[in-house]
Structure formats: C-alpha cells, structure tokens
PDB file of N, CA and C in Angstrom:
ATOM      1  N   UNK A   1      95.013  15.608  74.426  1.00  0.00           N
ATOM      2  CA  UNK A   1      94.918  15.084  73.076  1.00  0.00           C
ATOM      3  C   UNK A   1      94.313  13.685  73.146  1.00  0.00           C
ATOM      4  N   UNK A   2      92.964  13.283  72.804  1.00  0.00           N
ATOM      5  CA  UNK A   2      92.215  12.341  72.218  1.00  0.00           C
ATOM      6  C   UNK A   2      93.583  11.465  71.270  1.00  0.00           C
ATOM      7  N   UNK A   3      93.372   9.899  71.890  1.00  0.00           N
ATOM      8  CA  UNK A   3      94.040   8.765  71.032  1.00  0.00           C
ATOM      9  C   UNK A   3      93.503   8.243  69.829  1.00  0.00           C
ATOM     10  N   UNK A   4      93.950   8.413  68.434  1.00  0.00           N
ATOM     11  CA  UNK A   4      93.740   7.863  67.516  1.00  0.00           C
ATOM     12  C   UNK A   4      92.790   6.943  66.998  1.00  0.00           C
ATOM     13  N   UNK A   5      92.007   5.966  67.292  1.00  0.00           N
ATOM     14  CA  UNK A   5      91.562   5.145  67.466  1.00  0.00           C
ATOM     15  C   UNK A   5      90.903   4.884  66.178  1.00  0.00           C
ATOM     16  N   UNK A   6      91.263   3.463  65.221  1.00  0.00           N
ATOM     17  CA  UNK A   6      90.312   3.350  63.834  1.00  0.00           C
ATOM     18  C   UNK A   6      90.035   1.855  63.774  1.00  0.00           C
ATOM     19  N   UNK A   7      89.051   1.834  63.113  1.00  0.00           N
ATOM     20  CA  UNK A   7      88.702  -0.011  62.731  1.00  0.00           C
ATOM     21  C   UNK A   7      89.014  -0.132  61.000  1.00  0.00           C
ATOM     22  N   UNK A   8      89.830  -0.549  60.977  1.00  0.00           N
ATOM     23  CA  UNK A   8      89.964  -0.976  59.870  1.00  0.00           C
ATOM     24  C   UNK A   8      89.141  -2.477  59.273  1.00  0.00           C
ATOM     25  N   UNK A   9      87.625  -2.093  58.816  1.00  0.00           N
ATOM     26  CA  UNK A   9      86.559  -3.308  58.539  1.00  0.00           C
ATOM     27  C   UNK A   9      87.018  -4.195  57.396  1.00  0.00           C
ATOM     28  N   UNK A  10      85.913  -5.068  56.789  1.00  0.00           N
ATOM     29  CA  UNK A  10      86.911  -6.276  55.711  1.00  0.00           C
ATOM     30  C   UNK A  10      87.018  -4.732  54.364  1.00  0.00           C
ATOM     31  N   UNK A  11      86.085  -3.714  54.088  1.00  0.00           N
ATOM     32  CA  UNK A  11      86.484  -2.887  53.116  1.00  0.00           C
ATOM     33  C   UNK A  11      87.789  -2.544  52.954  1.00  0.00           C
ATOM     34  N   UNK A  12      88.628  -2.371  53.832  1.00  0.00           N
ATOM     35  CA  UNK A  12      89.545  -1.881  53.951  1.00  0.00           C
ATOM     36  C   UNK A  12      90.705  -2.906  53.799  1.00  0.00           C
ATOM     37  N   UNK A  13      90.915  -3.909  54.890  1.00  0.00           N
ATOM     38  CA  UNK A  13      91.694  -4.975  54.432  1.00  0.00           C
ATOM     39  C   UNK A  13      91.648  -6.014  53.159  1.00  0.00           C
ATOM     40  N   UNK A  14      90.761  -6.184  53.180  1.00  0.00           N
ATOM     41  CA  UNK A  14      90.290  -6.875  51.365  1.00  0.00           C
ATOM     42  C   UNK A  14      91.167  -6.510  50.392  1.00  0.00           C
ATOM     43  N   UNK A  15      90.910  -5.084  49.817  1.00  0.00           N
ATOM     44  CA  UNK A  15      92.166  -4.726  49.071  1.00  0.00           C
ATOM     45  C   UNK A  15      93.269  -4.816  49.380  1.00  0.00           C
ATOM     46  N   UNK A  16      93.382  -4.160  50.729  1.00  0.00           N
ATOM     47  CA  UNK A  16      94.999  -4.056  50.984  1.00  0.00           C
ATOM     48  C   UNK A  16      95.646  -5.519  50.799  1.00  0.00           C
ATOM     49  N   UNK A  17      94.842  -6.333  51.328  1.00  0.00           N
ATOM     50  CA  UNK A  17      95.720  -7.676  51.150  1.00  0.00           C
ATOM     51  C   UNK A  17      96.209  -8.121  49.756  1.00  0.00           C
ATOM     52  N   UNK A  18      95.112  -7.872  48.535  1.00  0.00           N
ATOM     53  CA  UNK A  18      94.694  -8.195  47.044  1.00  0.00           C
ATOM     54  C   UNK A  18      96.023  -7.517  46.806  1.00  0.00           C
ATOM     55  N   UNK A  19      96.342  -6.248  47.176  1.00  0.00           N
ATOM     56  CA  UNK A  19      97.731  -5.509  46.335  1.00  0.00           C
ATOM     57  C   UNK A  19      98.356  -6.483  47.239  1.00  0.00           C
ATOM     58  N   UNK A  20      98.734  -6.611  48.496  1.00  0.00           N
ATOM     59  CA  UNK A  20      99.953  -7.225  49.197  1.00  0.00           C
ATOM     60  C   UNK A  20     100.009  -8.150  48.299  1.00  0.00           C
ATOM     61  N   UNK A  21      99.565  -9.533  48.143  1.00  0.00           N
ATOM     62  CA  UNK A  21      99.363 -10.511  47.313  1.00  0.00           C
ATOM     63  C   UNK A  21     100.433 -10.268  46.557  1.00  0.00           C
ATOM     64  N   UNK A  22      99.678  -9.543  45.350  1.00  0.00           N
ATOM     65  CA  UNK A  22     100.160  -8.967  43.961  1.00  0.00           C
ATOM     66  C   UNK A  22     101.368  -9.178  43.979  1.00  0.00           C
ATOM     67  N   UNK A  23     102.052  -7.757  44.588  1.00  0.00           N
ATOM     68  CA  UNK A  23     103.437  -7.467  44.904  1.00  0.00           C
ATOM     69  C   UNK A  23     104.125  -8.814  44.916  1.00  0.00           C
ATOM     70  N   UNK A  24     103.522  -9.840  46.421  1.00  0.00           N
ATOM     71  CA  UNK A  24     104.451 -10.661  46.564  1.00  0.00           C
ATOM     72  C   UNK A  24     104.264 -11.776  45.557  1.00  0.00           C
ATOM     73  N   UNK A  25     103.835 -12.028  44.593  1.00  0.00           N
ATOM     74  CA  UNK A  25     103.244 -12.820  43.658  1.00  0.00           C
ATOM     75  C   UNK A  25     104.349 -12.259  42.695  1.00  0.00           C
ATOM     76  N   UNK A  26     104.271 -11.242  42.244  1.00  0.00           N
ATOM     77  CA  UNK A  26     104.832 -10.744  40.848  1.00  0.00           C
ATOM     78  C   UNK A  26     106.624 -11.080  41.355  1.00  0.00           C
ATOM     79  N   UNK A  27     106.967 -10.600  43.062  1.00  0.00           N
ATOM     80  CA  UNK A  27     108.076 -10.554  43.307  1.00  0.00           C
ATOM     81  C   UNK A  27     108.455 -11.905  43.245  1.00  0.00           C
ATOM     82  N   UNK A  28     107.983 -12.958  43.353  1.00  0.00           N
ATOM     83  CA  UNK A  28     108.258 -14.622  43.641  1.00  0.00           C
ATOM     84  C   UNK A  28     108.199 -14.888  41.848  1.00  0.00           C
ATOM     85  N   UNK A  29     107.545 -14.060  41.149  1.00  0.00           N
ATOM     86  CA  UNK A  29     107.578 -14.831  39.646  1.00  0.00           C
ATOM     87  C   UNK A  29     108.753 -13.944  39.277  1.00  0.00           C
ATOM     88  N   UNK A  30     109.258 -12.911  39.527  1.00  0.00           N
ATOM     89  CA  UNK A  30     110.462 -11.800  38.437  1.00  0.00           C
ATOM     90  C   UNK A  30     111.671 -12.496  39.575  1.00  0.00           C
ATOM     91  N   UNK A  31     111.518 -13.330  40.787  1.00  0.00           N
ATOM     92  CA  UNK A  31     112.773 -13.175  41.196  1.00  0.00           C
ATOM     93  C   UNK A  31     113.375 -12.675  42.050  1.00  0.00           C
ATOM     94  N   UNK A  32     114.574 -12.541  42.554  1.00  0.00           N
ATOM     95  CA  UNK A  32     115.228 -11.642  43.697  1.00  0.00           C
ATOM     96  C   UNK A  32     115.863 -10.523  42.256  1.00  0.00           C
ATOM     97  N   UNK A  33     115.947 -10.151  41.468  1.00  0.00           N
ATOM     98  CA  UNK A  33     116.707  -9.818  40.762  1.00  0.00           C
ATOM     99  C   UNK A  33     116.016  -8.160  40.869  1.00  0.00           C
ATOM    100  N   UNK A  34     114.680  -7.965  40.471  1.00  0.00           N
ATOM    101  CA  UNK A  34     114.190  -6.216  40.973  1.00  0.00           C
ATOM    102  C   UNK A  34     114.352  -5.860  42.143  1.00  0.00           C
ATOM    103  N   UNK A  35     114.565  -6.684  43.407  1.00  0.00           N
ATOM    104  CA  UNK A  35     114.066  -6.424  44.842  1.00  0.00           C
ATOM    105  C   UNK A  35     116.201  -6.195  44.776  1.00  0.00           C
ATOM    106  N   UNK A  36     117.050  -6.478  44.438  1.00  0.00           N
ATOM    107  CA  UNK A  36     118.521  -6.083  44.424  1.00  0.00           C
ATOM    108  C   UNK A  36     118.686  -4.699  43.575  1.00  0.00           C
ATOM    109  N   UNK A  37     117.815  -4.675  42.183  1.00  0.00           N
ATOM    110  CA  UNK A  37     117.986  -3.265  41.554  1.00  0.00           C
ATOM    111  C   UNK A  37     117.894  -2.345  42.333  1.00  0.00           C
ATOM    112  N   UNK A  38     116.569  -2.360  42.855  1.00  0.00           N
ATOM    113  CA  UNK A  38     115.859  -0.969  43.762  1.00  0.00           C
ATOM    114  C   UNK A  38     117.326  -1.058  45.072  1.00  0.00           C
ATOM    115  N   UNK A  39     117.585  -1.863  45.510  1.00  0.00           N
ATOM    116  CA  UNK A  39     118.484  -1.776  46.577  1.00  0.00           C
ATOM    117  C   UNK A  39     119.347  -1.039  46.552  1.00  0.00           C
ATOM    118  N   UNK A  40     119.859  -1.725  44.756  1.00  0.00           N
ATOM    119  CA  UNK A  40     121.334  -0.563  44.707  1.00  0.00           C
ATOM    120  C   UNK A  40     121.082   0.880  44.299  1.00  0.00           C
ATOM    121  N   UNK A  41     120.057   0.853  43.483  1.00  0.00           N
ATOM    122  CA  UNK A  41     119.027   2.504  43.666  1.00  0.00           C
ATOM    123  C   UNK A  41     119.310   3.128  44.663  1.00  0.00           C
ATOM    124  N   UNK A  42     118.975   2.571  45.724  1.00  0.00           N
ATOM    125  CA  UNK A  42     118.716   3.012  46.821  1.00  0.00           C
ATOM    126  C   UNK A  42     119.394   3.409  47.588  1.00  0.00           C
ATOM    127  N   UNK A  43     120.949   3.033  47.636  1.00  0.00           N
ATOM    128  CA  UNK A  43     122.307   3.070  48.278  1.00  0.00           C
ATOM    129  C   UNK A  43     122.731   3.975  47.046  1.00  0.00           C
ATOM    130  N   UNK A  44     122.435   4.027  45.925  1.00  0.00           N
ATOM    131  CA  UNK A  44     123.522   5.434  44.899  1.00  0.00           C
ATOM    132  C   UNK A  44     122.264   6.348  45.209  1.00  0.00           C
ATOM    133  N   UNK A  45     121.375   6.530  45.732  1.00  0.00           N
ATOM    134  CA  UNK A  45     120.751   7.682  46.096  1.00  0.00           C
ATOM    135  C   UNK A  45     121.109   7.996  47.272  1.00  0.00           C
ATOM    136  N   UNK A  46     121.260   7.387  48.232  1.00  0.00           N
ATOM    137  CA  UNK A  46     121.753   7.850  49.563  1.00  0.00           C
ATOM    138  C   UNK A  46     123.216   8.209  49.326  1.00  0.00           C
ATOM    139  N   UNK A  47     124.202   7.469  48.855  1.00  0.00           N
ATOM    140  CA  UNK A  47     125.220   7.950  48.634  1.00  0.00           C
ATOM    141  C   UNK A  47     125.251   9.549  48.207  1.00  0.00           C
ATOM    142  N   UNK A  48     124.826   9.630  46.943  1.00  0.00           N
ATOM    143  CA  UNK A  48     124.821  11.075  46.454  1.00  0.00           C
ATOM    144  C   UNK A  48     124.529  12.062  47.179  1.00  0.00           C
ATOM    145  N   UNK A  49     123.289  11.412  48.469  1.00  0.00           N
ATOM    146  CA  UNK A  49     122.571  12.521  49.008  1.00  0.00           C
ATOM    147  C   UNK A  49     123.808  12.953  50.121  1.00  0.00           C
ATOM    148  N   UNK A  50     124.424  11.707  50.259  1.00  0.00           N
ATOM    149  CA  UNK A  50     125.693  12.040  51.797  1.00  0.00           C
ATOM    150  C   UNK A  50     126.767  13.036  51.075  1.00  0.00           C
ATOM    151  N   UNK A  51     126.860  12.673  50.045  1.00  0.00           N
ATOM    152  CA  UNK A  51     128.430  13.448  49.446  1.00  0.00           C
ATOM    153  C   UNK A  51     127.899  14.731  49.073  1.00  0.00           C
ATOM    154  N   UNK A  52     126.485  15.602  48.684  1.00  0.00           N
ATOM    155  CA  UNK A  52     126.106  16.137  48.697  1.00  0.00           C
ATOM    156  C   UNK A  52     125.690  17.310  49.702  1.00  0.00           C
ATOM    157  N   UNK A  53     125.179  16.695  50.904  1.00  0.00           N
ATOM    158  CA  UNK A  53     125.595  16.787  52.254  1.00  0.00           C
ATOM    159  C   UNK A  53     127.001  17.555  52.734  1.00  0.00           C
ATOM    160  N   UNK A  54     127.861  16.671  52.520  1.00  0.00           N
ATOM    161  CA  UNK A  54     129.134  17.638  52.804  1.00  0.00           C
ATOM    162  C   UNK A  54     129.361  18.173  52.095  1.00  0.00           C
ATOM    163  N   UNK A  55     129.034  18.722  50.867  1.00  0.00           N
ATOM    164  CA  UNK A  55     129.914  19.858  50.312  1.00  0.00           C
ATOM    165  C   UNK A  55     128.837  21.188  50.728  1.00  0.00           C
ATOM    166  N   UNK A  56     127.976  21.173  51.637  1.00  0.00           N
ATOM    167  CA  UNK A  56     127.533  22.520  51.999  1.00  0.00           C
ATOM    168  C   UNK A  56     127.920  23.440  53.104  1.00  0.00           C
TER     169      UNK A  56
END
C-alpha cells in the first residue's frame, strides 16, 4: 500500500484559515457562553446514548 501523500497549496489553506478565523472571531465576540451550551449538548447526548446502551 502506497503512502498518502498531499500538498496542501495557499488554495487550500487560504480558506481554511478565513473560516478558522471566523469561528474564532465570532467565538471571542458571543463569549464562552455557546462553546458551554454545545458542551452540555454534548454530555445529554452521550448520556442518553449510555443509558440507552444498557437497556439492550
């Protein structure tokens, strides 16, 4: 099996950085306050998925 091998040129990083930015831009102006929502999202979805889990 042949290794992977890619160049990621400025086409490619240019944007990606422009969204990275964004994200961390919008996240530094709204706050820690969305980046804790999604968290607890994130723990009552796993939760459900565990208790869910055992009842099979």
């Amino acid at each position: 099996m042949e290794p992977l091998l890619a160049y990621f040129g400025p086409e490619v990083q240019m944007p990606l950085a422009s969204l990275l930015a964004s994200v961390v831009g919008m996240l530094m102006i709204a706050g820690a306050a969305p980046a804790r929502a999604a968290r607890r999202l994130w723990e009552r979805v796993g939760a459900s998925s565990l208790r869910r889990g055992s009842r099979d």
